[in-house]
C-alpha atoms as a PDB file:
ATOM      1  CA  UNK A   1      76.180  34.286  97.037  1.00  0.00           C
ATOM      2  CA  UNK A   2      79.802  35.795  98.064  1.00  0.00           C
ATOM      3  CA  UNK A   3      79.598  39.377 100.212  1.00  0.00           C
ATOM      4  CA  UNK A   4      80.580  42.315  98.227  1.00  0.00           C
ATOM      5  CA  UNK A   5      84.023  42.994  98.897  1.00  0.00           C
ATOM      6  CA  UNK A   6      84.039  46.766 100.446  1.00  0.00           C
ATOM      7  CA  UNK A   7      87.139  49.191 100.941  1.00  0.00           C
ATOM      8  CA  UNK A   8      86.655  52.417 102.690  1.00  0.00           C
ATOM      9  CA  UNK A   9      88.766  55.306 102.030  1.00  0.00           C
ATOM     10  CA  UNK A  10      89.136  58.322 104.822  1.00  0.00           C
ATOM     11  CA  UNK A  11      90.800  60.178 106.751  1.00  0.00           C
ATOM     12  CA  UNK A  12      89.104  59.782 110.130  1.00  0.00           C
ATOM     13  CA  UNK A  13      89.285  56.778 112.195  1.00  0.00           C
ATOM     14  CA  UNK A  14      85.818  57.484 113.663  1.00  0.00           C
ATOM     15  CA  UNK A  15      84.185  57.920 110.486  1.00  0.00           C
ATOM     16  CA  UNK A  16      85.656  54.368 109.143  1.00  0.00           C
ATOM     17  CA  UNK A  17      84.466  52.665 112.153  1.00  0.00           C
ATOM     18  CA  UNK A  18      81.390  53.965 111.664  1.00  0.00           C
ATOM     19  CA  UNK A  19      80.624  53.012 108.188  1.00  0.00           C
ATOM     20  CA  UNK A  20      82.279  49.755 108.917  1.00  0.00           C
ATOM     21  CA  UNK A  21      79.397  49.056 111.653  1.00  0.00           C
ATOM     22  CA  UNK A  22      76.670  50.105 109.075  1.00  0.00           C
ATOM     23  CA  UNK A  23      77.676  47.500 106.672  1.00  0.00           C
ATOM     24  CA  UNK A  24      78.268  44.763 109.257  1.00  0.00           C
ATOM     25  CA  UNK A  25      74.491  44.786 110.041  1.00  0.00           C
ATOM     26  CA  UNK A  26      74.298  43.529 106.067  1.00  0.00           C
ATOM     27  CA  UNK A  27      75.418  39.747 105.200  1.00  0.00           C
ATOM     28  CA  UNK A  28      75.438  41.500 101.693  1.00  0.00           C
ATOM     29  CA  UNK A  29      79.050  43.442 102.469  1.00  0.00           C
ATOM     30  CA  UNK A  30      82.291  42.736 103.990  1.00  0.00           C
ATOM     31  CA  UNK A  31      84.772  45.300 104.932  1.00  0.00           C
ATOM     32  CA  UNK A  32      88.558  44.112 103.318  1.00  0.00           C
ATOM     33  CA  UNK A  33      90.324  46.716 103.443  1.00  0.00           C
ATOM     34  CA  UNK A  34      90.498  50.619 104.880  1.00  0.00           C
ATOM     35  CA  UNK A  35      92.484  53.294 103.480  1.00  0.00           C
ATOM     36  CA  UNK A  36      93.332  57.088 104.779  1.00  0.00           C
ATOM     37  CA  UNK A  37      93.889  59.265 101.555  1.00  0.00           C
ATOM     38  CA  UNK A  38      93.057  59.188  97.703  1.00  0.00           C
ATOM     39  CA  UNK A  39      97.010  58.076  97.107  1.00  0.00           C
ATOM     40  CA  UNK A  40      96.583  54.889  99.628  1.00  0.00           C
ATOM     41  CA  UNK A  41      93.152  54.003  97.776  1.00  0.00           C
ATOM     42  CA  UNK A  42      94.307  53.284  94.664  1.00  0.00           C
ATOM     43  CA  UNK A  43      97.534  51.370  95.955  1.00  0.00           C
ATOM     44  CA  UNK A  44      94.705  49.337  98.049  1.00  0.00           C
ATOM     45  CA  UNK A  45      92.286  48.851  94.820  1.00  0.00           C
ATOM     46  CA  UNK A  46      95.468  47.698  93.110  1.00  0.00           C
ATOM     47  CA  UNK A  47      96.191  45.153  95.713  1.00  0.00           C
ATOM     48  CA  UNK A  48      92.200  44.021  96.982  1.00  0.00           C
ATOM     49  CA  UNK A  49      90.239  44.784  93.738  1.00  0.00           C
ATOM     50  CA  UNK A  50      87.673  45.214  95.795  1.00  0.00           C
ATOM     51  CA  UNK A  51      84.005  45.049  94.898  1.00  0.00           C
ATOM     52  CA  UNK A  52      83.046  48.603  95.636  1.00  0.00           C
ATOM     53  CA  UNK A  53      84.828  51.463  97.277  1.00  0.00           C
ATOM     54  CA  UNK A  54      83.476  54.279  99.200  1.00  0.00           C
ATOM     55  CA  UNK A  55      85.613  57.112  99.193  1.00  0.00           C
ATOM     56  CA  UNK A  56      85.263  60.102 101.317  1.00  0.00           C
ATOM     57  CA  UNK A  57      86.092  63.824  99.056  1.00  0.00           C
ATOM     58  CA  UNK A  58      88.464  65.532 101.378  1.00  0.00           C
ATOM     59  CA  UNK A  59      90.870  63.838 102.426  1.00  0.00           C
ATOM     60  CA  UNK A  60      94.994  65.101 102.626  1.00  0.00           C
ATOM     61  CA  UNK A  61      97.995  63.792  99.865  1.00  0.00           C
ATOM     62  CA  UNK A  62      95.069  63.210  97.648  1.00  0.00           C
ATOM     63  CA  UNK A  63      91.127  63.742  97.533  1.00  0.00           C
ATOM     64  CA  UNK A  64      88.312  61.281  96.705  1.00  0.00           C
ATOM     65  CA  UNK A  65      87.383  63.132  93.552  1.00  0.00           C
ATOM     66  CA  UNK A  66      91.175  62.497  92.180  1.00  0.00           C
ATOM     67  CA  UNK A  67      91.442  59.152  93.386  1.00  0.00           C
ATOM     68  CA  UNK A  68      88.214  58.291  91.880  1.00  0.00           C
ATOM     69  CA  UNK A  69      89.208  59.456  88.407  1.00  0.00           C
ATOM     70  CA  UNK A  70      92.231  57.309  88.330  1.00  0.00           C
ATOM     71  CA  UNK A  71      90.935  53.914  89.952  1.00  0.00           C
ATOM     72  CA  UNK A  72      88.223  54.136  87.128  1.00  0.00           C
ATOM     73  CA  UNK A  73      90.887  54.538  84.651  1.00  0.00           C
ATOM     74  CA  UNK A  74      92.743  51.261  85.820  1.00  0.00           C
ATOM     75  CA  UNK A  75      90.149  49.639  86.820  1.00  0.00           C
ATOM     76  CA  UNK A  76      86.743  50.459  85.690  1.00  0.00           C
ATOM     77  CA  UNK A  77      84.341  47.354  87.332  1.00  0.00           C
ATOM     78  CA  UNK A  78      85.127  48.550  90.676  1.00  0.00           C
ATOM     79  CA  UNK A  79      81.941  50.631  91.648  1.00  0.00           C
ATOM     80  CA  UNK A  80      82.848  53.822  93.006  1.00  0.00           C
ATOM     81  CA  UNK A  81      80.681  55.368  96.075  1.00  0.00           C
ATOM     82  CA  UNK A  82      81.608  59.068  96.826  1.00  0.00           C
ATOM     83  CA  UNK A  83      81.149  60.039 101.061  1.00  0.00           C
ATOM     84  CA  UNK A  84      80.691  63.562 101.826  1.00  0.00           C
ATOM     85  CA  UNK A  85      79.161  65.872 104.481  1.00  0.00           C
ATOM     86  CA  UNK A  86      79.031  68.760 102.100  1.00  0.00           C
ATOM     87  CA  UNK A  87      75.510  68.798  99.768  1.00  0.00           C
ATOM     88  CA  UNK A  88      77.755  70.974  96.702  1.00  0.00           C
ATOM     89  CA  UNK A  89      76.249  70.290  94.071  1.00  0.00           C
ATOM     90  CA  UNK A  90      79.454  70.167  91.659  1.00  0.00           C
ATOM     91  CA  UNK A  91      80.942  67.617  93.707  1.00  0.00           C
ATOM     92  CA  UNK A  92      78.298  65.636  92.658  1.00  0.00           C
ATOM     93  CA  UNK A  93      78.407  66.313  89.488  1.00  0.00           C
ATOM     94  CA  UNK A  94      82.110  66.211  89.385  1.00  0.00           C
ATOM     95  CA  UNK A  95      81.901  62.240  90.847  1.00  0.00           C
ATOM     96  CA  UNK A  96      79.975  61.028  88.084  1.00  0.00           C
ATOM     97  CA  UNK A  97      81.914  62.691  85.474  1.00  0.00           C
ATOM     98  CA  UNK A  98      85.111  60.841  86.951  1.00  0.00           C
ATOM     99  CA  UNK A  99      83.303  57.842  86.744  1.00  0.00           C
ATOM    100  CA  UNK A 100      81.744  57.479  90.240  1.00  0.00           C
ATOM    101  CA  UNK A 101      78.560  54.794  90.618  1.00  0.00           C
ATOM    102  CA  UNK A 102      77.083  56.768  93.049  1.00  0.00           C
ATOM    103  CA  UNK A 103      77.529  60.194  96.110  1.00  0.00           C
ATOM    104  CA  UNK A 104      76.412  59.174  99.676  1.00  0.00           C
ATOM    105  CA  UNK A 105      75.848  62.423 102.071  1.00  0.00           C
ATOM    106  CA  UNK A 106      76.979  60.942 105.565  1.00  0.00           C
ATOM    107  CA  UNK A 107      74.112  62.348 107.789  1.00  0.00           C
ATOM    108  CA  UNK A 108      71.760  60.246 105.509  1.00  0.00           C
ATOM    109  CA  UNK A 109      70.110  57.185 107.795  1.00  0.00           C
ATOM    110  CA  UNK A 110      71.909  54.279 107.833  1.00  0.00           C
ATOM    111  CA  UNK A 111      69.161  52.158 106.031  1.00  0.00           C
ATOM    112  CA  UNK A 112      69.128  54.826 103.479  1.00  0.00           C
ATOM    113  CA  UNK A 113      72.718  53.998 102.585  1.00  0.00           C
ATOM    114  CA  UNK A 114      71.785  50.250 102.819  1.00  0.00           C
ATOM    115  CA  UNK A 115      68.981  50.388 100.149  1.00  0.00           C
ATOM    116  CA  UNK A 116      71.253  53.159  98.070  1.00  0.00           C
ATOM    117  CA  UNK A 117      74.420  50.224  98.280  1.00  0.00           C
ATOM    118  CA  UNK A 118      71.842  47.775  97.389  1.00  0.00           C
ATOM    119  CA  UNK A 119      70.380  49.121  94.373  1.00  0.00           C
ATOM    120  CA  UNK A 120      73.718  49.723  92.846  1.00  0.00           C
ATOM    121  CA  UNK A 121      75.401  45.965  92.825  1.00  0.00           C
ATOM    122  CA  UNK A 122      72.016  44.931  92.513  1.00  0.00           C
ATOM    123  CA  UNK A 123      71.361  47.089  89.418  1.00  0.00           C
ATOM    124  CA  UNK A 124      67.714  47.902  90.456  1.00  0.00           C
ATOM    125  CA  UNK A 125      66.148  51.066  89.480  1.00  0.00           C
ATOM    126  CA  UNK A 126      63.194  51.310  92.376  1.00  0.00           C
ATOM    127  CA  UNK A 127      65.715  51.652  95.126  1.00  0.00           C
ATOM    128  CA  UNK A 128      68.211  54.119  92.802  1.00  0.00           C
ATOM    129  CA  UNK A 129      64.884  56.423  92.155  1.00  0.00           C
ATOM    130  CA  UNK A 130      64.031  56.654  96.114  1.00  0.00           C
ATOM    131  CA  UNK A 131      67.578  57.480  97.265  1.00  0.00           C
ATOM    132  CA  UNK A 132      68.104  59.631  94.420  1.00  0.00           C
ATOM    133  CA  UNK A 133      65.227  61.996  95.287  1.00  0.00           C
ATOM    134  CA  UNK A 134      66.511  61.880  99.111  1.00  0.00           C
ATOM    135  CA  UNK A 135      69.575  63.270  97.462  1.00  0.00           C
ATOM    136  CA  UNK A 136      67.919  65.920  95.643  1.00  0.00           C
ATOM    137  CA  UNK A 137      65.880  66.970  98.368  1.00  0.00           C
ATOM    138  CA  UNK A 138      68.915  67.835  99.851  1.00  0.00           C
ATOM    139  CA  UNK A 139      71.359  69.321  96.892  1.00  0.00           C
ATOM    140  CA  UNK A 140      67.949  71.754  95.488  1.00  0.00           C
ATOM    141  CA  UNK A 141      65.445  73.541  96.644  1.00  0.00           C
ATOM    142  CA  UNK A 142      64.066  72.497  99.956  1.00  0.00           C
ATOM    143  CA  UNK A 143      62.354  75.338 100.655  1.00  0.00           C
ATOM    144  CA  UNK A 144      62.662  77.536  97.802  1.00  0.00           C
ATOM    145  CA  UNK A 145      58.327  77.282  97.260  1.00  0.00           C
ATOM    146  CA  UNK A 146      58.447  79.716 100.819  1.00  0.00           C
ATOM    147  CA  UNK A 147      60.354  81.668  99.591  1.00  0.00           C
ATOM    148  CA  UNK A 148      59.575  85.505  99.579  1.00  0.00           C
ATOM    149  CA  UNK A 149      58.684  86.960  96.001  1.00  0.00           C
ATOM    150  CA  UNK A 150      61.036  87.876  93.570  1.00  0.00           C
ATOM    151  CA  UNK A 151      60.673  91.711  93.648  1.00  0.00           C
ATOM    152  CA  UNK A 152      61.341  91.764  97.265  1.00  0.00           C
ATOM    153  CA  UNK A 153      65.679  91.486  96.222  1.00  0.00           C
ATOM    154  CA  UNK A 154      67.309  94.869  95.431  1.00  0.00           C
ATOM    155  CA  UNK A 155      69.204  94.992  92.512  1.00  0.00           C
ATOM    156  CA  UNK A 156      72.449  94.268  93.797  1.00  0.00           C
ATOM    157  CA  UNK A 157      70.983  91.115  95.574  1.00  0.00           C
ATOM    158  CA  UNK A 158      69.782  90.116  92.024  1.00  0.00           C
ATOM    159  CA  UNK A 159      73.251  90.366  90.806  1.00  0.00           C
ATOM    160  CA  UNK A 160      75.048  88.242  93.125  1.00  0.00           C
ATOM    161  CA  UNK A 161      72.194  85.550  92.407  1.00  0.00           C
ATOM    162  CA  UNK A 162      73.485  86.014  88.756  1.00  0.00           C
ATOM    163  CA  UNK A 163      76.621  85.307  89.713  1.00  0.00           C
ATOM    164  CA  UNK A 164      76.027  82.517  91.884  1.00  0.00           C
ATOM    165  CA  UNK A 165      73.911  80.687  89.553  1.00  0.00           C
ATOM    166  CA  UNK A 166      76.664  80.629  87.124  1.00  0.00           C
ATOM    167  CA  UNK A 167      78.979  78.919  89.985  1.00  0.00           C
ATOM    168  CA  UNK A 168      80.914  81.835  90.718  1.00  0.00           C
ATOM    169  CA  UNK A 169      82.793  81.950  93.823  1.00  0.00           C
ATOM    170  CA  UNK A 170      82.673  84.904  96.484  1.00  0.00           C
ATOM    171  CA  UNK A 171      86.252  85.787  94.924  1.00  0.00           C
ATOM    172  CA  UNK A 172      85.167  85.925  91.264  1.00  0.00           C
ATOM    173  CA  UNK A 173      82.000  87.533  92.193  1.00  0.00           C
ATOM    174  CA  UNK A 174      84.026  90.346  94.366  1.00  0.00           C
ATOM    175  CA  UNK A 175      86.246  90.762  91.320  1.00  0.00           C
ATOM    176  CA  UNK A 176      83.390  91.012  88.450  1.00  0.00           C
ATOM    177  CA  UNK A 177      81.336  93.482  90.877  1.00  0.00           C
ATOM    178  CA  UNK A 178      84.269  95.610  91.667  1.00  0.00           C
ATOM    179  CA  UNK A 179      84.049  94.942  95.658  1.00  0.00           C
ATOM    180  CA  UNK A 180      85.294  93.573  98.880  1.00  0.00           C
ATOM    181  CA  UNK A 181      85.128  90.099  98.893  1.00  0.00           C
ATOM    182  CA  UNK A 182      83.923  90.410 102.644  1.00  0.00           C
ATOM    183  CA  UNK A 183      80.679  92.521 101.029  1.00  0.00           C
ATOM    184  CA  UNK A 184      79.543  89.569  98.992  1.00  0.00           C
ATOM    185  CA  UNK A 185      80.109  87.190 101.962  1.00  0.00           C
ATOM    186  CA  UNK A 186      77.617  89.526 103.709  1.00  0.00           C
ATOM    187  CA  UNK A 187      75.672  89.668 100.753  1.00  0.00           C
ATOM    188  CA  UNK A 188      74.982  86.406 100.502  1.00  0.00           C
ATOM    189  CA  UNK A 189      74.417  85.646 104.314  1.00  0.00           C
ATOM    190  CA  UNK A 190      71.328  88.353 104.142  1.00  0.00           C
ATOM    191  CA  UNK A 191      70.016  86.667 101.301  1.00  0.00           C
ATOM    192  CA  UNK A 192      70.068  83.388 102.880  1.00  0.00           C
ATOM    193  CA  UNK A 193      68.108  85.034 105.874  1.00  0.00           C
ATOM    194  CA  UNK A 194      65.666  86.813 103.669  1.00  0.00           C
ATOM    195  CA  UNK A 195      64.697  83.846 101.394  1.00  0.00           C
ATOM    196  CA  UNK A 196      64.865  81.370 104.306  1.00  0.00           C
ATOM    197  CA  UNK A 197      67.537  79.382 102.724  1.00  0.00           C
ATOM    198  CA  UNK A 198      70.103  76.863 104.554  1.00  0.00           C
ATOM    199  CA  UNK A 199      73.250  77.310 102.064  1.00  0.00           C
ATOM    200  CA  UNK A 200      74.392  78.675  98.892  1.00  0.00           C
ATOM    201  CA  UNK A 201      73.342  75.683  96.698  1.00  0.00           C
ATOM    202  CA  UNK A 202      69.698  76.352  97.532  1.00  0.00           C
ATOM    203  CA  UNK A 203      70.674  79.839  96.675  1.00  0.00           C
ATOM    204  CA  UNK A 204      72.380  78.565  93.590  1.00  0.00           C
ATOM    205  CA  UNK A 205      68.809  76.880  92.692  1.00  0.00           C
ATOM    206  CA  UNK A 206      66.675  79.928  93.499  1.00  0.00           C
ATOM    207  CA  UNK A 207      68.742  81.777  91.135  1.00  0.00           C
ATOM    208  CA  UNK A 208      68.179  79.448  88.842  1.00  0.00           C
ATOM    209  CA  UNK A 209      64.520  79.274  88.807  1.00  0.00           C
ATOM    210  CA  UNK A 210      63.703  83.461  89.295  1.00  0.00           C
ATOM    211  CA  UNK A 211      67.019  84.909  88.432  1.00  0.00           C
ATOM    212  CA  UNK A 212      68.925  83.315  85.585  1.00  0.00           C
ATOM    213  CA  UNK A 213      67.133  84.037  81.734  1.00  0.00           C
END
């Protein structure tokens, strides 16, 4: 059977290279083509139609999440893999609304990327289901069950949970609470040190399970 034909789109060299070297220890890929921005992607899915494309979110002229919604438009069999090192949840759910096969996070092990790759040319569920909960573990609630109890939040804590659970940035919160911007920044870093929380989408999912009716 032919490699799957592979184009990588970022900005940074480095991270390219990298990726590039994870799929050359698989017989299953073969790099044809690299690209720096969302804008040179699609010129290079025009010219390649390559197999799959992973596509990195930020990047300048254009992002992933952009250039992913209009290669799907032109051409919809090539299977779109969206690279990031941030675990927002929205992004993800932003890829698969543009049409995106699948959302890598780039600190996951390279074998984990392998079997992920894998179980989308391949169309196999097993591998999909494992990944996918690696992926969850990582956008939810990691440690939410050691988490301190609900009544231990004053009520202005329990109002920028509100807020947060309904995806509300620091900006939109500061405006609907009628305060610095700055104050909900340190609002939501003390919350974050008293539930024992890494970032604001496992604060986003804490809301969600003891905040939001």
């Amino acid at each position: 059977m032919m490699p799957y034909r592979v184009l990588i789109a970022d900005d940074h060299p480095h991270a390219r290279q990298a990726i590039m070297e994870i799929l050359e220890d698989d017989s299953c890929f073969t790099v044809v083509g690299q690209a720096k921005n969302g804008r040179e992607a699609i010129q290079r899915c025009e010219e390649l139609l390559p197999d799959i494309l992973l596509i990195d979110i930020q990047m300048p002229i254009m992002d992933g999440l952009e250039a992913t919604k209009i290669i799907k438009e032109k051409n919809p069999f090539i299977k779109v893999i969206i690279l990031s090192v941030s675990d927002h949840v929205g992004d993800l759910f932003t890829a698969i609304q543009y049409g995106a096969q699948g959302y890598l996070l780039k600190n996951m092990d390279p074998d984990d990327w392998l079997q992920y790759l894998h179980s989308i040319v391949d169309g196999t569920s097993e591998g999909t289901r494992d990944i996918a909960g690696k992926l969850l573990y990582q956008f939810r609630e990691r440690d939410i069950q050691n988490t301190p109890a609900i009544n231990s939040l004053t009520p202005r804590e329990r109002e920028i949970l509100q807020l947060i659970s309904e995806g509300r940035t620091n900006k939109q919160i500061a405006e609907a609470l009628f305060i610095a911007e700055n104050t909900v920044k340190n609002h939501v870093k003390h919350l974050l040190e008293k539930l024992n929380l890494n970032n604001r989408v496992q604060l986003a999912s804490y809301a969600v399970k003891y905040i939001s009716n």
